[in-house]
Protein backbone atom coordinates (compact mmCIF):
# COMPACT_ATOMS: atom_id res chain seq x y z
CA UNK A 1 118.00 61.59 48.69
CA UNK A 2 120.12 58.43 47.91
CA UNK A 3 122.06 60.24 44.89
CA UNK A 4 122.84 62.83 47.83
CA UNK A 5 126.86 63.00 48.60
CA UNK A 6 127.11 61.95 52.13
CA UNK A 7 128.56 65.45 53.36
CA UNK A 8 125.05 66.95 51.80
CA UNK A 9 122.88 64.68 53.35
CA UNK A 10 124.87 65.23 56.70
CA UNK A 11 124.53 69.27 56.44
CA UNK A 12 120.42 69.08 55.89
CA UNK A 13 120.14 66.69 58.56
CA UNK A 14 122.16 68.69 60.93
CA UNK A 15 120.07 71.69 60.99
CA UNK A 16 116.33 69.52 61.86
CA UNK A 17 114.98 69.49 65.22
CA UNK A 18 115.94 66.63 67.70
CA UNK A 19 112.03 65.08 67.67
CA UNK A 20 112.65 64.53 63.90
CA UNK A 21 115.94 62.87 63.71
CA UNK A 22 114.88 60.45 65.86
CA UNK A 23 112.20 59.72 63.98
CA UNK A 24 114.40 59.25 61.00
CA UNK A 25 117.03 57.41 62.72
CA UNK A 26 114.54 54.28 63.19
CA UNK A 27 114.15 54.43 59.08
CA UNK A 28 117.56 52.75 58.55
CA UNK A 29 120.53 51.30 60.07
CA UNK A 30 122.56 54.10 58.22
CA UNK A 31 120.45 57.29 59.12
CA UNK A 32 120.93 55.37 62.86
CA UNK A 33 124.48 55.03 62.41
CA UNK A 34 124.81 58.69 61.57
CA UNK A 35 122.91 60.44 64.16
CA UNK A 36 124.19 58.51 66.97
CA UNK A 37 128.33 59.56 65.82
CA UNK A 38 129.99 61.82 67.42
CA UNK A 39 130.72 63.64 64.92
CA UNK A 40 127.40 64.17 63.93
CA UNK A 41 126.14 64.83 67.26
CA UNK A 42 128.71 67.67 67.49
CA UNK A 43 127.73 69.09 64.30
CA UNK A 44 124.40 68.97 65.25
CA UNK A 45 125.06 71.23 68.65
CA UNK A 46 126.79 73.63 66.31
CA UNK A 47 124.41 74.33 63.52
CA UNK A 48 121.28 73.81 66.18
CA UNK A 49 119.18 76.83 65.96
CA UNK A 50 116.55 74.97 67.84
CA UNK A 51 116.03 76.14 71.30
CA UNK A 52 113.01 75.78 73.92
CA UNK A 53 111.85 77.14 77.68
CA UNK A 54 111.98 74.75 80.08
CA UNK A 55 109.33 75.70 83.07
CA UNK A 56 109.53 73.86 86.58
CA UNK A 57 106.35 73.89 88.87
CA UNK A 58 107.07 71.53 92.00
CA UNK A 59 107.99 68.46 90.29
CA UNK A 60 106.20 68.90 86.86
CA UNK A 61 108.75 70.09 83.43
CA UNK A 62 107.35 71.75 80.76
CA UNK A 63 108.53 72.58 76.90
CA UNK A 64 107.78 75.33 75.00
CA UNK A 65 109.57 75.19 71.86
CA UNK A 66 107.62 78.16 69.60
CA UNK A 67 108.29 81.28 70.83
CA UNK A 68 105.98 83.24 69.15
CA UNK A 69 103.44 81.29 71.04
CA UNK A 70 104.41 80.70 74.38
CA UNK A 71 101.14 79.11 75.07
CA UNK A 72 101.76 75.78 73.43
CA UNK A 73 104.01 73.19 76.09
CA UNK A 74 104.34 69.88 76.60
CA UNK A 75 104.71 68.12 79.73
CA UNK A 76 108.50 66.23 80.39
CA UNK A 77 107.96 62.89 81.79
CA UNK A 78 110.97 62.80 84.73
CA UNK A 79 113.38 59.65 84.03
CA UNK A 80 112.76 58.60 87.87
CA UNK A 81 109.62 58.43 90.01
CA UNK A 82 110.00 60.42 92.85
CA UNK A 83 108.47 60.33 96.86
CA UNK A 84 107.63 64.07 96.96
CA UNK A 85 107.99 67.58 95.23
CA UNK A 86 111.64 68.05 96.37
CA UNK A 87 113.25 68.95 93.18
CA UNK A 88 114.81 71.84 91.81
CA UNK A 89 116.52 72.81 88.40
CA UNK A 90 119.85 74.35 88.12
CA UNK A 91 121.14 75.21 85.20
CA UNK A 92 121.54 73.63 81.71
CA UNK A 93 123.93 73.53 79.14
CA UNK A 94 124.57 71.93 75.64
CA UNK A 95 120.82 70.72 75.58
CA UNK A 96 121.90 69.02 79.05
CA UNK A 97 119.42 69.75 82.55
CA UNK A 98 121.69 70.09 85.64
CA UNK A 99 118.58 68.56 88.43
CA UNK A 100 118.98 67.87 92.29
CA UNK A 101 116.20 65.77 94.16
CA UNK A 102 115.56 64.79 97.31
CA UNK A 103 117.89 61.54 96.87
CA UNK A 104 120.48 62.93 94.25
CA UNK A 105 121.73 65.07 91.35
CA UNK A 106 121.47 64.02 87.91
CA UNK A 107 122.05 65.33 84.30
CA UNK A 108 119.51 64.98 81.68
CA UNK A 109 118.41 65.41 78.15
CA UNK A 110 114.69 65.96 78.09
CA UNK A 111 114.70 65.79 74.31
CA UNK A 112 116.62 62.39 73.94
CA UNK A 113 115.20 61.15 77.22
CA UNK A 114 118.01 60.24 78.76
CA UNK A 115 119.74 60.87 82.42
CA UNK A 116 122.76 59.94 83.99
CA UNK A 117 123.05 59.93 88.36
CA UNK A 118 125.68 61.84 89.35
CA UNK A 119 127.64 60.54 92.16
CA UNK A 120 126.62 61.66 95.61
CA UNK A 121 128.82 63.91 97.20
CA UNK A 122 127.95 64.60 101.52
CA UNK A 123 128.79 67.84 102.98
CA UNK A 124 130.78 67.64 106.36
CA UNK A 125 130.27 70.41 108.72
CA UNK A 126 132.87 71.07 111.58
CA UNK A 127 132.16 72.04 114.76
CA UNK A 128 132.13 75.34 115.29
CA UNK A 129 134.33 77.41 117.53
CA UNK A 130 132.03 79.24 118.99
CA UNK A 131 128.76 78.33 120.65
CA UNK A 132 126.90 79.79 117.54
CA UNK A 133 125.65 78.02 115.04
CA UNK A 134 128.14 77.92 111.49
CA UNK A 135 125.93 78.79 108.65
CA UNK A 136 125.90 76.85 105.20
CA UNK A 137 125.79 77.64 101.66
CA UNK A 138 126.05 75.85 98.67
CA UNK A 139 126.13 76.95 94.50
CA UNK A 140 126.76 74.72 91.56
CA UNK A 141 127.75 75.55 88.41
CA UNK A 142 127.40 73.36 85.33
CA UNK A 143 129.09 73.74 81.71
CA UNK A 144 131.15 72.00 78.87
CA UNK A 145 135.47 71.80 79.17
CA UNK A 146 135.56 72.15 75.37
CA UNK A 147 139.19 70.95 75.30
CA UNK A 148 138.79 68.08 77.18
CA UNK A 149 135.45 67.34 75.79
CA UNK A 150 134.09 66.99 78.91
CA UNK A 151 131.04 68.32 80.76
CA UNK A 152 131.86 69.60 84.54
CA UNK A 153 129.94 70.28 87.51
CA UNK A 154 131.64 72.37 90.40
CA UNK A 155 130.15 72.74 93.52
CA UNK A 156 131.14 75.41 96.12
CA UNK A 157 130.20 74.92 100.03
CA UNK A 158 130.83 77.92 102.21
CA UNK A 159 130.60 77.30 105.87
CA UNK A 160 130.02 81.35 107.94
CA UNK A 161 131.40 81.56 111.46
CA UNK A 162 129.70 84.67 112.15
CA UNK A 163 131.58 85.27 115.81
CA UNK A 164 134.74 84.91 114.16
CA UNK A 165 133.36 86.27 110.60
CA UNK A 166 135.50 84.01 108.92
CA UNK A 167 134.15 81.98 105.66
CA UNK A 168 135.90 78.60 105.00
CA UNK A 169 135.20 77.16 101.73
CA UNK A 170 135.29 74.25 99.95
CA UNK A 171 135.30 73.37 96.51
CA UNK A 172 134.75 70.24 94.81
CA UNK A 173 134.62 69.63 90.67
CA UNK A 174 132.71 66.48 89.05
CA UNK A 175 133.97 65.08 85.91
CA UNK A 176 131.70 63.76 83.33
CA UNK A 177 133.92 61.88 81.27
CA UNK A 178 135.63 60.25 84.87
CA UNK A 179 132.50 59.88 86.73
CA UNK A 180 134.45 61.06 89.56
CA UNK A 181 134.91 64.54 92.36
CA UNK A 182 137.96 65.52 93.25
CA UNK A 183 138.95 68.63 95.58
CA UNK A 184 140.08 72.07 94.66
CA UNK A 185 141.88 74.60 96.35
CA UNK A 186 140.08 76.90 98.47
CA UNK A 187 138.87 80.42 96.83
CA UNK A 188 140.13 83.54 98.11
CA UNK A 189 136.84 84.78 97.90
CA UNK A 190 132.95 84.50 99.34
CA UNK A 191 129.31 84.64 97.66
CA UNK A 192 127.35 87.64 97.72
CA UNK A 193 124.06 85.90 97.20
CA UNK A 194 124.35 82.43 98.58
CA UNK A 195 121.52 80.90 96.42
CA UNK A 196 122.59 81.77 93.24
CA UNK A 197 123.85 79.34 90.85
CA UNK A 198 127.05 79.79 88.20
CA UNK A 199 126.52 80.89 84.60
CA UNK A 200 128.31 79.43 82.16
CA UNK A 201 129.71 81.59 79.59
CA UNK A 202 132.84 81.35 77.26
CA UNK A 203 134.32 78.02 79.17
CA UNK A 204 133.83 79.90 82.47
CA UNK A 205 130.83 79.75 85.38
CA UNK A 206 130.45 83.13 86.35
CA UNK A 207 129.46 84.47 90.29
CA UNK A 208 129.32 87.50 92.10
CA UNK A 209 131.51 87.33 95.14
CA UNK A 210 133.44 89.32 97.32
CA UNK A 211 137.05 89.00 98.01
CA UNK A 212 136.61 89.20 102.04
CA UNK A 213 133.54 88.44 103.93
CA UNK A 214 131.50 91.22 104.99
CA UNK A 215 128.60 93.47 103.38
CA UNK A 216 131.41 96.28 102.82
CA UNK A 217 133.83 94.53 100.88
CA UNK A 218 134.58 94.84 97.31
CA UNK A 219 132.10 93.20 95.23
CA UNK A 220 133.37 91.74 92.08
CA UNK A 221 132.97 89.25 89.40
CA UNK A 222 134.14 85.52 89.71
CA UNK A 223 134.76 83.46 86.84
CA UNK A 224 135.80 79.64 86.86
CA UNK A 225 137.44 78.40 84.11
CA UNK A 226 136.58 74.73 83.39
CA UNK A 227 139.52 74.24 81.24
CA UNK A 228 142.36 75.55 83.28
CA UNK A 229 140.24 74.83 86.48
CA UNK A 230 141.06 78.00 88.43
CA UNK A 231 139.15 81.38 89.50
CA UNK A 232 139.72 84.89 87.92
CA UNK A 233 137.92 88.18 88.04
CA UNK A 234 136.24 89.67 85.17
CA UNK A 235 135.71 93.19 85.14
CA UNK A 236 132.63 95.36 85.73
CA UNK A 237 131.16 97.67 83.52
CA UNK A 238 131.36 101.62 84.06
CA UNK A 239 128.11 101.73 86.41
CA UNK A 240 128.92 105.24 87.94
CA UNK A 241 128.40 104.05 91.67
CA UNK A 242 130.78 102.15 93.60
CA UNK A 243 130.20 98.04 93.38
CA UNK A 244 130.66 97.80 97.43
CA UNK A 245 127.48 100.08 97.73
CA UNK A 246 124.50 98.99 99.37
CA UNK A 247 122.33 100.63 97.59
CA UNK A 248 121.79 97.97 94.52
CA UNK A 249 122.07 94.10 94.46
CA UNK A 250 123.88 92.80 91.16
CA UNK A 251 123.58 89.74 89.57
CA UNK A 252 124.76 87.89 86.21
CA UNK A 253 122.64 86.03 83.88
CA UNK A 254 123.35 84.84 79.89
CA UNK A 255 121.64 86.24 76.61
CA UNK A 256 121.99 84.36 73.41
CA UNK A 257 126.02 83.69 74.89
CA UNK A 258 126.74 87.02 75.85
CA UNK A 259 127.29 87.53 79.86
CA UNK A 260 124.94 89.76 81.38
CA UNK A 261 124.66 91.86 84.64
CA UNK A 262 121.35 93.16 86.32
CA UNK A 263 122.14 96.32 88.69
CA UNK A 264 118.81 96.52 90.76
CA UNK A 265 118.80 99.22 92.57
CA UNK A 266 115.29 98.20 94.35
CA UNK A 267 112.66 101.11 93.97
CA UNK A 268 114.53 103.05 91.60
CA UNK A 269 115.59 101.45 88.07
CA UNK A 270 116.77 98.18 87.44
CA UNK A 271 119.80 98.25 84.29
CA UNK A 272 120.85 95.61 82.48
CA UNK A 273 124.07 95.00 80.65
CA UNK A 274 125.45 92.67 78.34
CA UNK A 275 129.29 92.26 77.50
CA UNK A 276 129.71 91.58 73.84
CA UNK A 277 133.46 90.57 73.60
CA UNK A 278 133.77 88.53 76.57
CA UNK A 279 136.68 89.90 78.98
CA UNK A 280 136.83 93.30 77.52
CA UNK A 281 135.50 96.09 79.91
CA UNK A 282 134.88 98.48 77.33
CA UNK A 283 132.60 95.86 75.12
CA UNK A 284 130.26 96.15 78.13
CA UNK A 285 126.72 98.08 77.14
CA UNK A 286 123.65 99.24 78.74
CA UNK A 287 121.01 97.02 77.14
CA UNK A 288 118.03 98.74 78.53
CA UNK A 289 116.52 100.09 82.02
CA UNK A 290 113.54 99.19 83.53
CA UNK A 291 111.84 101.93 85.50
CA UNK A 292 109.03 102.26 87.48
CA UNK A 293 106.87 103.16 84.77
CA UNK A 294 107.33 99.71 83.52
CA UNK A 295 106.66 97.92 87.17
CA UNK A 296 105.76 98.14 90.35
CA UNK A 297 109.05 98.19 92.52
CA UNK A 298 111.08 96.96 94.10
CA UNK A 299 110.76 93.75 92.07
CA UNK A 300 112.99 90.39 93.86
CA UNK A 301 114.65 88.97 90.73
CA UNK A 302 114.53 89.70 87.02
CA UNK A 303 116.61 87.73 84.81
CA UNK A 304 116.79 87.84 81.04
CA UNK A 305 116.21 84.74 79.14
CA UNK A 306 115.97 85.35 75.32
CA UNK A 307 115.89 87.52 72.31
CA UNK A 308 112.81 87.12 70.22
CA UNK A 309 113.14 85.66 66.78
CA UNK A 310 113.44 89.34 65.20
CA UNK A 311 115.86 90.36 68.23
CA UNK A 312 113.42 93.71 69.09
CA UNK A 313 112.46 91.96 72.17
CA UNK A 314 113.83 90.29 75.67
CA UNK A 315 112.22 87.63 77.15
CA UNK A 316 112.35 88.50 81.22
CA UNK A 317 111.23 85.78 83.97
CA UNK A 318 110.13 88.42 86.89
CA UNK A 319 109.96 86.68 90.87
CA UNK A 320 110.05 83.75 89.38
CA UNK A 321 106.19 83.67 88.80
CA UNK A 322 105.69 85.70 85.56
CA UNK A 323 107.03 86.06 82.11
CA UNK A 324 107.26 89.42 79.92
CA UNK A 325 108.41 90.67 76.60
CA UNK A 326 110.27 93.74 76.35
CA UNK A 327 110.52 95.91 73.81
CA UNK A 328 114.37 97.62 72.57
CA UNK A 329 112.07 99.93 70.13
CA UNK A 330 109.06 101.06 72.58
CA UNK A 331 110.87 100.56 75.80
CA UNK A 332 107.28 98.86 76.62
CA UNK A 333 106.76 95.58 78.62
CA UNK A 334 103.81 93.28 78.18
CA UNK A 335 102.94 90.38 80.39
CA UNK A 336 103.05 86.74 78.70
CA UNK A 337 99.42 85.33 79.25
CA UNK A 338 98.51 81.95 79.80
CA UNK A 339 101.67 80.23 81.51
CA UNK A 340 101.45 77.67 83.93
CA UNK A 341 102.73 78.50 87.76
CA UNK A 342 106.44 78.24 87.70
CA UNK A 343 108.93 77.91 89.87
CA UNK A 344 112.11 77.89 87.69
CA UNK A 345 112.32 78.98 84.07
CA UNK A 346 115.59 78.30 82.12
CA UNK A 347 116.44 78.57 78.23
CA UNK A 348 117.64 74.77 76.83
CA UNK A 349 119.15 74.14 72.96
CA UNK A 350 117.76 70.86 71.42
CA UNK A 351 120.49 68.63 70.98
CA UNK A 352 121.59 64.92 70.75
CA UNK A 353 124.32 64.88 73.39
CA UNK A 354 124.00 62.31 75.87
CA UNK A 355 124.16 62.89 79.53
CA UNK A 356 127.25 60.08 80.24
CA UNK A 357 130.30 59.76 77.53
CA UNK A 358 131.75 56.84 77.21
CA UNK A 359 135.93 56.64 78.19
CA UNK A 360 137.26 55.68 74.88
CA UNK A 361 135.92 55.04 71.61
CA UNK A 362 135.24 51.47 71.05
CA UNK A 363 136.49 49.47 67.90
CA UNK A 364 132.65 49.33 67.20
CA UNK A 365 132.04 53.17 67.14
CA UNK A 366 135.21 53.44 64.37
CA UNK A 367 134.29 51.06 61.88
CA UNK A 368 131.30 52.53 61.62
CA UNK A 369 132.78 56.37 61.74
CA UNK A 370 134.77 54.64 58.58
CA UNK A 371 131.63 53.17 56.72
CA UNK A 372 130.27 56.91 56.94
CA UNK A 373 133.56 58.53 55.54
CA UNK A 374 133.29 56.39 52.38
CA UNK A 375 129.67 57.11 51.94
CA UNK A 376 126.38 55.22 51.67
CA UNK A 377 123.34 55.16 49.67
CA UNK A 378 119.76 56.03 51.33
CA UNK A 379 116.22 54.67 50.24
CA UNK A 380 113.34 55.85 52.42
């Protein structure tokens, strides 16, 4: 390995699993030097092929990183002791855990164990203007502003006046790289299912909304571009029905990149659809439907998580309390045995990216991106 040219080395380590770099990076000050850069860290994310399930029961994490046994997990030791069960998982993205507890939110990398506390951010409810009570709903979303190289969190409070059947919101975006919220323009739209969180695909956390309040309105998809930091609509797929109908539920989800819908039209079918060139209507296909014969419905949530390794299967997290494969081929489903109770199960890429970034890059972090340009020699 020490006659290897440095951009050879750096290739071979790029593609190994985060629990083995950091084994190697306490072999030398070099192989240290290397995996902590930016650039390699980057590179790294790229070429990472590594992936795991993270599973949340109450306040205990757990990794499975071999899919073809989904048996085998290891427990996540939380970076902060904590009074009672009150924590929840959001979303993740970049190999980075977007967590809330009962005294904050947080962003953390289970594989590198580290976290960064996100600045606390209160909700202030008016008075309402009637004598009925306002009612209160709040999503995150949580992704990476590849231009700005910075991760974002947005966070969108919608207070319901039902008397008046107005919907006020307010949105609020936290900046990684600033450490900071700052306010956004109010939406022109309202959540359709007030629990959900955003999905974060192609620079954009996706929602399903409507643009008025009310159960008849025009259901339609909400994207939020980090970059550009304002809402568009991306268009449905050719469903046959009308998307204001009451007679399904619809929600989005992400496979392997791709943006997915679920049309769940209760004791009937459930479809789901994947759009393969993001923003194109007609790149939206029917992936496969789920019909009775495969469960017993109506079923609460079902939410695709992953291809197999072959890609002839779909891993699907049903009511959040079981896991099954499904086969493209057989159109068969078959239940994943011996998984802990969950409460939350959520696809995460091993990576090296820390949770915090630092403002600028010190004079430190350049000489030593310069000693790695001109090359070094190895000896393990």
């Amino acid at each position: 390995m020490a006659d290897l040219p440095p951009e050879i080395l750096t290739g071979i380590l790029s593609l190994l699993p985060v629990q083995s770099l950091l084994r190697f990076r306490s072999t030398s000050k070099s192989l240290q030097s290397l995996i902590d850069s930016h650039n390699f860290i980057k590179l790294h994310l790229q070429n990472s092929l590594n992936r795991s399930l993270i599973l949340r029961h109450n306040s205990v994490f757990y990794q499975i990183n071999d899919f073809s046994n989904l048996t085998t997990r290891i427990k996540l030791n939380l970076p902060f002791k904590l009074p009672n069960n009150n924590i929840s998982l959001f979303s993740s993205c970049n190999g980075l855990l977007f967590i809330t507890t009962n005294v904050g939110i947080a962003f953390w990398n289970p594989n590198i164990r580290k976290h960064q506390n996100i600045p606390n951010l209160p909700i202030s409810i008016p008075p309402p203007r009637s004598g009925n009570v306002h009612f209160l709903s709040c999503v995150h979303g949580f992704g990476f502003d590849p231009l700005n190289v910075d991760y974002k969190l947005l966070r969108i409070s919608c207070i319901v006046d039902p008397q008046y059947s107005t919907s006020d919101s307010h949105v609020r975006l936290f900046s990684s790289k600033m450490n900071s919220w700052k306010d956004l323009p109010s939406m022109p739209y309202a959540l359709s299912y007030p629990r959900t969180e955003g999905v974060f695909v192609e620079n954009s956390l996706h929602w399903i909304m409507t643009r008025k309040l009310g159960q008849l309105q025009s259901r339609v998809i909400v994207a939020f571009n980090l970059t550009h930091e304002i809402f568009n609509e991306v268009p449905f797929p050719e469903i046959g029905e009308e998307v204001n109908s009451e007679s399904f539920e619809i929600g989005v989800a992400v496979l392997e990149g791709c943006l997915c819908m679920i049309v769940n039209y209760q004791t009937v079918k459930i479809d789901v659809w994947v759009m393969k060139e993001y923003g194109c209507r007609d790149s939206w296909c029917e992936l496969f439907t789920l019909a009775e014969s495969c469960f017993i419905l109506p079923l609460k949530t079902l939410w695709p998580l992953a291809y197999s390794s072959d890609g002839s299967m779909v891993l699907l997290e049903v009511d959040c309390e079981k896991l099954f494969w499904y086969d493209l081929k057989s159109e068969q489903v078959s239940c994943v045995e011996g998984i802990p109770n969950f409460d939350q199960a959520m696809i995460c890429v091993g990576s090296l990216v820390p949770p915090s970034f630092p403002r600028k890059e010190n004079y430190t972090s350049k000489r030593r991106d310069d000693f790695l340009s001109r090359g070094f020699k190895l000896k393990l």
